[in-house]
N, C-alpha and C. Protein backbone atom coordinates (compact mmCIF):
# COMPACT_ATOMS: atom_id res chain seq x y z
N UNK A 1 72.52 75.39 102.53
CA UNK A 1 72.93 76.75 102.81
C UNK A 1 74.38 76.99 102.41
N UNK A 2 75.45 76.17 102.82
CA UNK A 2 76.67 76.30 102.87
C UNK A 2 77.31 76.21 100.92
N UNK A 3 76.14 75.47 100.25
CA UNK A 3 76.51 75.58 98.88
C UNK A 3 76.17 77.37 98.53
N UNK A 4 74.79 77.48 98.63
CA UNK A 4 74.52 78.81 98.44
C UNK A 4 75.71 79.47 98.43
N UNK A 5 76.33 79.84 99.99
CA UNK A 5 77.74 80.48 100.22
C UNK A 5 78.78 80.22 99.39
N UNK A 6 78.97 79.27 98.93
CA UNK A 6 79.93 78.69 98.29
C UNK A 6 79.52 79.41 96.35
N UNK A 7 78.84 79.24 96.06
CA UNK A 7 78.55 79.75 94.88
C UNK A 7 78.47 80.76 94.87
N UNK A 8 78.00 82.10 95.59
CA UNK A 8 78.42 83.24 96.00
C UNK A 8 78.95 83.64 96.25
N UNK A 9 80.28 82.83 96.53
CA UNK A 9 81.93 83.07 96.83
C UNK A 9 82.40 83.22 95.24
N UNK A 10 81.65 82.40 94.62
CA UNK A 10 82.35 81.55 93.23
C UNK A 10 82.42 82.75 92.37
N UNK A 11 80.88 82.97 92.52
CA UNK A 11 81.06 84.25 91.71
C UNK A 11 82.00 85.79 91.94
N UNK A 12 81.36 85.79 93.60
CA UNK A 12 82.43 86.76 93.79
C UNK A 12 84.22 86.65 93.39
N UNK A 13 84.26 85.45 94.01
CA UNK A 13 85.86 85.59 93.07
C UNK A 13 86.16 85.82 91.75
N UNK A 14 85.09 85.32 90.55
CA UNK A 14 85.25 85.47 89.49
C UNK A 14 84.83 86.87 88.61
N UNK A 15 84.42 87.64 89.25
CA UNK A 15 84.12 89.52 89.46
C UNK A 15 85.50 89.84 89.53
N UNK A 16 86.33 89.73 90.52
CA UNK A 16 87.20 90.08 91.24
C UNK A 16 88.59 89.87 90.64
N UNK A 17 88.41 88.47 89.88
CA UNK A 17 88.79 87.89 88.70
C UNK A 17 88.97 89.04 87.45
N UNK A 18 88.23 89.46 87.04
CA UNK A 18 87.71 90.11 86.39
C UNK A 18 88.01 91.38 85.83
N UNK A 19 88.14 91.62 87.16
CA UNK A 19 88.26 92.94 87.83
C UNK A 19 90.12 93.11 87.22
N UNK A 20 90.46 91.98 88.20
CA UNK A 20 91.90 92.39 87.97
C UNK A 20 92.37 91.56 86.65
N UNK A 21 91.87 91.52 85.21
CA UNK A 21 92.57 92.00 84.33
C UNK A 21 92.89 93.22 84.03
N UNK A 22 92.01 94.22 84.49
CA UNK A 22 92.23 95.58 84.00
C UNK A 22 93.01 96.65 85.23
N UNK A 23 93.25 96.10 86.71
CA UNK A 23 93.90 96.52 87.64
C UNK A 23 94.88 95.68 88.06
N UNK A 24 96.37 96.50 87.34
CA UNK A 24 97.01 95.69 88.30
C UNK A 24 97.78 95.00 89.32
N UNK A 25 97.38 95.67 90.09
CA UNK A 25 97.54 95.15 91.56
C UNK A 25 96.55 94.35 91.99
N UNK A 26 95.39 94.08 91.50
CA UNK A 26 94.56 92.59 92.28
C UNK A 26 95.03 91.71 90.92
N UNK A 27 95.28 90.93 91.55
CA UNK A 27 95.74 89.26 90.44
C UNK A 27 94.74 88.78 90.06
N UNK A 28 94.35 88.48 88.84
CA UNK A 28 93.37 88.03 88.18
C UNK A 28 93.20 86.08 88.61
N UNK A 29 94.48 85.22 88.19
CA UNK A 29 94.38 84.04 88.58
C UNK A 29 94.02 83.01 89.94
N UNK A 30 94.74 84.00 90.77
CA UNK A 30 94.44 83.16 92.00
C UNK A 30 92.53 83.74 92.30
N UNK A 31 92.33 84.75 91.83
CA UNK A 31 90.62 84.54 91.94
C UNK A 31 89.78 83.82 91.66
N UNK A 32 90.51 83.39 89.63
CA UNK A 32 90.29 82.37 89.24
C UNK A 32 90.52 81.05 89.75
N UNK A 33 91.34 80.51 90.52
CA UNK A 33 91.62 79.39 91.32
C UNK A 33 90.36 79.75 92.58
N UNK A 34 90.63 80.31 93.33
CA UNK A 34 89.65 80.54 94.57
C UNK A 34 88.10 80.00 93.99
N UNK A 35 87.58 80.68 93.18
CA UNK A 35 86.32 80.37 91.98
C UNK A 35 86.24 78.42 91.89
N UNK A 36 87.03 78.70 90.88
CA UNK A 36 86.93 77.71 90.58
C UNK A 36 86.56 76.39 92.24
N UNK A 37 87.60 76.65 93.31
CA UNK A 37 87.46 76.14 94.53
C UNK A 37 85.87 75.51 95.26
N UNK A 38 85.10 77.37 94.82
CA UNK A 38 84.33 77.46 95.25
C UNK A 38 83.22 76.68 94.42
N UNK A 39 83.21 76.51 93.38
CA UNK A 39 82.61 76.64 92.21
C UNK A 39 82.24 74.60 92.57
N UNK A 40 83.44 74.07 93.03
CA UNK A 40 83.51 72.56 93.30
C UNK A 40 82.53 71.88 94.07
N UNK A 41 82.50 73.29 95.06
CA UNK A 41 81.43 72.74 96.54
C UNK A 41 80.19 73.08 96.48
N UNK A 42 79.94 73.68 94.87
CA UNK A 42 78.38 74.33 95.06
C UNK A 42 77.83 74.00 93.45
N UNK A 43 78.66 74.10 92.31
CA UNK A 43 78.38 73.77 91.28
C UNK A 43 79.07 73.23 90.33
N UNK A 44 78.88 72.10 89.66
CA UNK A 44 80.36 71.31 89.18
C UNK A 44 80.29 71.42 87.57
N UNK A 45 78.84 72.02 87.28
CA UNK A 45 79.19 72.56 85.67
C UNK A 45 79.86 73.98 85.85
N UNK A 46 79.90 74.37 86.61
CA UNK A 46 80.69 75.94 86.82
C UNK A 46 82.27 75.86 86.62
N UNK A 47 82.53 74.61 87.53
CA UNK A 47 84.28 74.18 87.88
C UNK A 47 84.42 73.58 86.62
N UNK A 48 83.73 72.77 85.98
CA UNK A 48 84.01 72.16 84.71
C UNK A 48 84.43 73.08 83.98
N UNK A 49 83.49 74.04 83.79
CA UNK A 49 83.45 75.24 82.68
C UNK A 49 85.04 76.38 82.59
N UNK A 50 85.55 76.13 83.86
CA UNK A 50 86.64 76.92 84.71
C UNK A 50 88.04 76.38 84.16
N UNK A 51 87.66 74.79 84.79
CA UNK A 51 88.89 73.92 84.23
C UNK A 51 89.19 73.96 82.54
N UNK A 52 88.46 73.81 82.19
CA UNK A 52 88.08 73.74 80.55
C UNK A 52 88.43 74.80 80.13
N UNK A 53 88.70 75.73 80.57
CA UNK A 53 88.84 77.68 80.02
C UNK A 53 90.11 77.42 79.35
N UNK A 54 90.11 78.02 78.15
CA UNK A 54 91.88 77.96 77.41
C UNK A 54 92.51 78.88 78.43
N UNK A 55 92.15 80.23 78.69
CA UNK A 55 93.04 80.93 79.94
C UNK A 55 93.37 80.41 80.56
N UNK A 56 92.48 79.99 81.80
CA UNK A 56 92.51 79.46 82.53
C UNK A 56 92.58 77.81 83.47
N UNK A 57 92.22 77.21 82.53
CA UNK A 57 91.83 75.62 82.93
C UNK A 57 93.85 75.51 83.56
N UNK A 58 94.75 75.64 82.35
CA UNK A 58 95.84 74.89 83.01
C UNK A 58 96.17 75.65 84.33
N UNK A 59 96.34 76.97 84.44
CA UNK A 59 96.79 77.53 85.60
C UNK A 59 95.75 76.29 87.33
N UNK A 60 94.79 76.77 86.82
CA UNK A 60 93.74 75.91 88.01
C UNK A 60 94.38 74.44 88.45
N UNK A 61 94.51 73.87 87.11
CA UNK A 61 94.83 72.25 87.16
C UNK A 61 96.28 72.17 88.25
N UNK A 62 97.41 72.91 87.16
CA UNK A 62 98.65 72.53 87.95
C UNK A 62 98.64 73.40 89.44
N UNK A 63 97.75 74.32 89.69
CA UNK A 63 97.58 74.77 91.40
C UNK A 63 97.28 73.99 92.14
N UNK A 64 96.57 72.90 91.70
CA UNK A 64 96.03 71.75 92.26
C UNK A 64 96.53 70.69 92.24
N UNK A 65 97.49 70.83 91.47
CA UNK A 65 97.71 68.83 91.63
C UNK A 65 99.25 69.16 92.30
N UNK A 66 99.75 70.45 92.10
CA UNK A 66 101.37 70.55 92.23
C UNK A 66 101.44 71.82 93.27
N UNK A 67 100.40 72.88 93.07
CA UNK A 67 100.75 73.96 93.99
C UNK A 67 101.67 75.18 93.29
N UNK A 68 101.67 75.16 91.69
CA UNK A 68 102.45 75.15 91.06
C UNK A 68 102.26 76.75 90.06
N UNK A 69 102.98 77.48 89.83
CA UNK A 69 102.80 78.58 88.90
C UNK A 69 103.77 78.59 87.93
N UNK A 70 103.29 78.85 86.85
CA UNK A 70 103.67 78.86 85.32
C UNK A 70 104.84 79.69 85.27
N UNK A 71 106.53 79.76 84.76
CA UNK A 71 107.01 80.75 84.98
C UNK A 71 106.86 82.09 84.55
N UNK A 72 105.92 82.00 83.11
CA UNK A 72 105.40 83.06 82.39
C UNK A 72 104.32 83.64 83.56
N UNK A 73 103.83 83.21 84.32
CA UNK A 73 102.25 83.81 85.13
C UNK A 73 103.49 84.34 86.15
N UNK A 74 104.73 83.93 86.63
CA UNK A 74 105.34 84.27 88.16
C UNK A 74 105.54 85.66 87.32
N UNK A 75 106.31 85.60 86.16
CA UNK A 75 106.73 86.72 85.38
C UNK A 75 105.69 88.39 85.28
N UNK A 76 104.70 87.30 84.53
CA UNK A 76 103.42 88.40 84.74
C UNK A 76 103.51 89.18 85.75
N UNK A 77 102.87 88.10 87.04
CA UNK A 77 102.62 88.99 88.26
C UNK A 77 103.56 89.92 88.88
N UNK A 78 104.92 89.57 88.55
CA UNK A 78 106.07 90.43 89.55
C UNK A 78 106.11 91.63 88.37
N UNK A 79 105.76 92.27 86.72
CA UNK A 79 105.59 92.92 86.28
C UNK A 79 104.56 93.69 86.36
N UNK A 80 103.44 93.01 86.91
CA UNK A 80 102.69 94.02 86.58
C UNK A 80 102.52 94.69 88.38
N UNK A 81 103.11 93.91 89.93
CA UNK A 81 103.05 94.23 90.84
C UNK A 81 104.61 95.38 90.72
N UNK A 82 105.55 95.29 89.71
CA UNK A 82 106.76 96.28 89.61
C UNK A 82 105.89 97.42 88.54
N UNK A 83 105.11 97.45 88.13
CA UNK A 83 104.04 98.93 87.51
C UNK A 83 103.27 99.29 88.59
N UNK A 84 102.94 98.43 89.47
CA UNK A 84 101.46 99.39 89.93
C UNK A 84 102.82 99.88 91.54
N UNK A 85 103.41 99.55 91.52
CA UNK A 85 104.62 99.86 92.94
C UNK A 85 105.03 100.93 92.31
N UNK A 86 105.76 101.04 90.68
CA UNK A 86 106.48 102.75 90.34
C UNK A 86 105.31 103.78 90.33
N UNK A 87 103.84 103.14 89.81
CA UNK A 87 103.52 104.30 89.51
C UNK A 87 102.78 104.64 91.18
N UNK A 88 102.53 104.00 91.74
CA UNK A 88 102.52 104.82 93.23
C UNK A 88 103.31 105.47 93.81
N UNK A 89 104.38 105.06 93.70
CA UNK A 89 105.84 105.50 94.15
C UNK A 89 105.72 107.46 93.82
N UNK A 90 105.20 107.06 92.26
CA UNK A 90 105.42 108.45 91.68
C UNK A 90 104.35 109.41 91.81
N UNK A 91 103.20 108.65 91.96
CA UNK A 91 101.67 109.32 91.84
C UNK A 91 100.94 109.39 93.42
N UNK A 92 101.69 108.57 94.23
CA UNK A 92 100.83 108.78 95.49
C UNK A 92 101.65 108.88 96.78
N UNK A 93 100.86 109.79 97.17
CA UNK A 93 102.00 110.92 98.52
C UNK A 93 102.27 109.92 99.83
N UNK A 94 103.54 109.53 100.12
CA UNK A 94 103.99 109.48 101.39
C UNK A 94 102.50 109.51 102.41
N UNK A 95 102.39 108.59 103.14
CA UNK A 95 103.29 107.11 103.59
C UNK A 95 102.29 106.29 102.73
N UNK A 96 100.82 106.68 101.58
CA UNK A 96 100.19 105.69 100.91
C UNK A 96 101.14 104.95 100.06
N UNK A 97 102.26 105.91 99.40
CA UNK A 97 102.51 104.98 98.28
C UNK A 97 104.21 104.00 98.56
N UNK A 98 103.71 104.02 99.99
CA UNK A 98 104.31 102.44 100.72
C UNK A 98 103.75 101.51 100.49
N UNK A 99 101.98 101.55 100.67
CA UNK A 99 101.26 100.44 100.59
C UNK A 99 101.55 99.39 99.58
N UNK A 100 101.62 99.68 98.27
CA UNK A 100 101.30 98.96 97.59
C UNK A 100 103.06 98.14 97.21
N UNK A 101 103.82 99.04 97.56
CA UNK A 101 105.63 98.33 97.66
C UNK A 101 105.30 97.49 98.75
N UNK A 102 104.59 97.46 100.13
CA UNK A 102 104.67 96.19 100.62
C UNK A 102 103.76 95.38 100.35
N UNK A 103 103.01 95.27 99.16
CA UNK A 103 102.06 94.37 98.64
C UNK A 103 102.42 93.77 97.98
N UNK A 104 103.60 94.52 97.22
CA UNK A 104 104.55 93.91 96.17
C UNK A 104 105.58 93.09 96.59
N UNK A 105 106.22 93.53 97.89
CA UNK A 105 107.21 92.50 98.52
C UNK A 105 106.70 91.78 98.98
N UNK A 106 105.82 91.46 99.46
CA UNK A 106 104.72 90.08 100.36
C UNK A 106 104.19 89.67 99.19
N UNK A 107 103.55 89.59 98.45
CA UNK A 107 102.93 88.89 97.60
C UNK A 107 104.15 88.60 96.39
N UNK A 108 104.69 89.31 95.79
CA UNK A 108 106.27 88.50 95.02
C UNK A 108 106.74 87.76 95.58
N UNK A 109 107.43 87.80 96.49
CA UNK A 109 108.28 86.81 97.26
C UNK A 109 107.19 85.38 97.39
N UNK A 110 106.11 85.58 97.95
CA UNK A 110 105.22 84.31 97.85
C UNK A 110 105.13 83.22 96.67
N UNK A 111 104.49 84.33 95.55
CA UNK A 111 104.87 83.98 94.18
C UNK A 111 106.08 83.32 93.74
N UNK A 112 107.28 84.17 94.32
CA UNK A 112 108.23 83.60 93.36
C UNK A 112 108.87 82.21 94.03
N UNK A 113 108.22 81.72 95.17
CA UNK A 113 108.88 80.93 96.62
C UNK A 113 108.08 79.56 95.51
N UNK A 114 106.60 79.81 95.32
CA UNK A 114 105.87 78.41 94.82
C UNK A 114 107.00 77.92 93.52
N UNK A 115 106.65 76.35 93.38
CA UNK A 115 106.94 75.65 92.63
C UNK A 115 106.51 76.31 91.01
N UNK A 116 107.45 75.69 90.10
CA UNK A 116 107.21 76.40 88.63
C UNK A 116 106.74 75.08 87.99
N UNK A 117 105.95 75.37 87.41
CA UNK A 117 105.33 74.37 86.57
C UNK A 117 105.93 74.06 85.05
């Protein structure tokens, strides 16, 4: 049962994954990491297939062995979480377009706190 769940996580993260290349405010990688996670406890040609990804395989690897983000990926994320913060700022009315500036300060600061690979 608990694999079932687990592979249904896998995928769901990798949707979600997915998802946030084209939105961005959900992070595409750490879905991909989560996936891949899931992907370990339920299917191991899935995680193979994950690790192995030119995108993706190194980000997964050094999360895992070091805890570690690429300085180009810390870069990414605090750019594309400093776009989706102005254009709320500008496009969405008091007190919503707070939300996503404290999504941006809690989740940057996290980001930029991990180890650089």
């Amino acid at each position: 049962m608990s694999r079932t769940l687990y592979l249904i996580g896998g995928f769901l993260a990798l949707g979600l994954g997915g998802v946030g290349v084209v939105l961005p405010l959900l992070p595409t990688v750490p879905f991909i990491i989560l996936a891949a996670f899931c992907f370990a406890r339920s299917n191991k040609a899935l995680e193979l297939w994950l690790l192995e990804h030119p995108a993706f395989g190194t980000h997964i690897r050094l999360w895992r062995e070091r805890g570690a983000i690429s300085r180009r990926g810390k870069r990414a994320a605090l750019a594309a979480f400093t776009a989706s913060t102005l254009f709320a700022l500008i496009f969405a009315p008091l007190p919503w377009s707070l939300a996503p500036l404290a999504a941006a300060l809690i989740g940057g600061t996290w980001i930029w706190t991990r180890p650089e690979a």
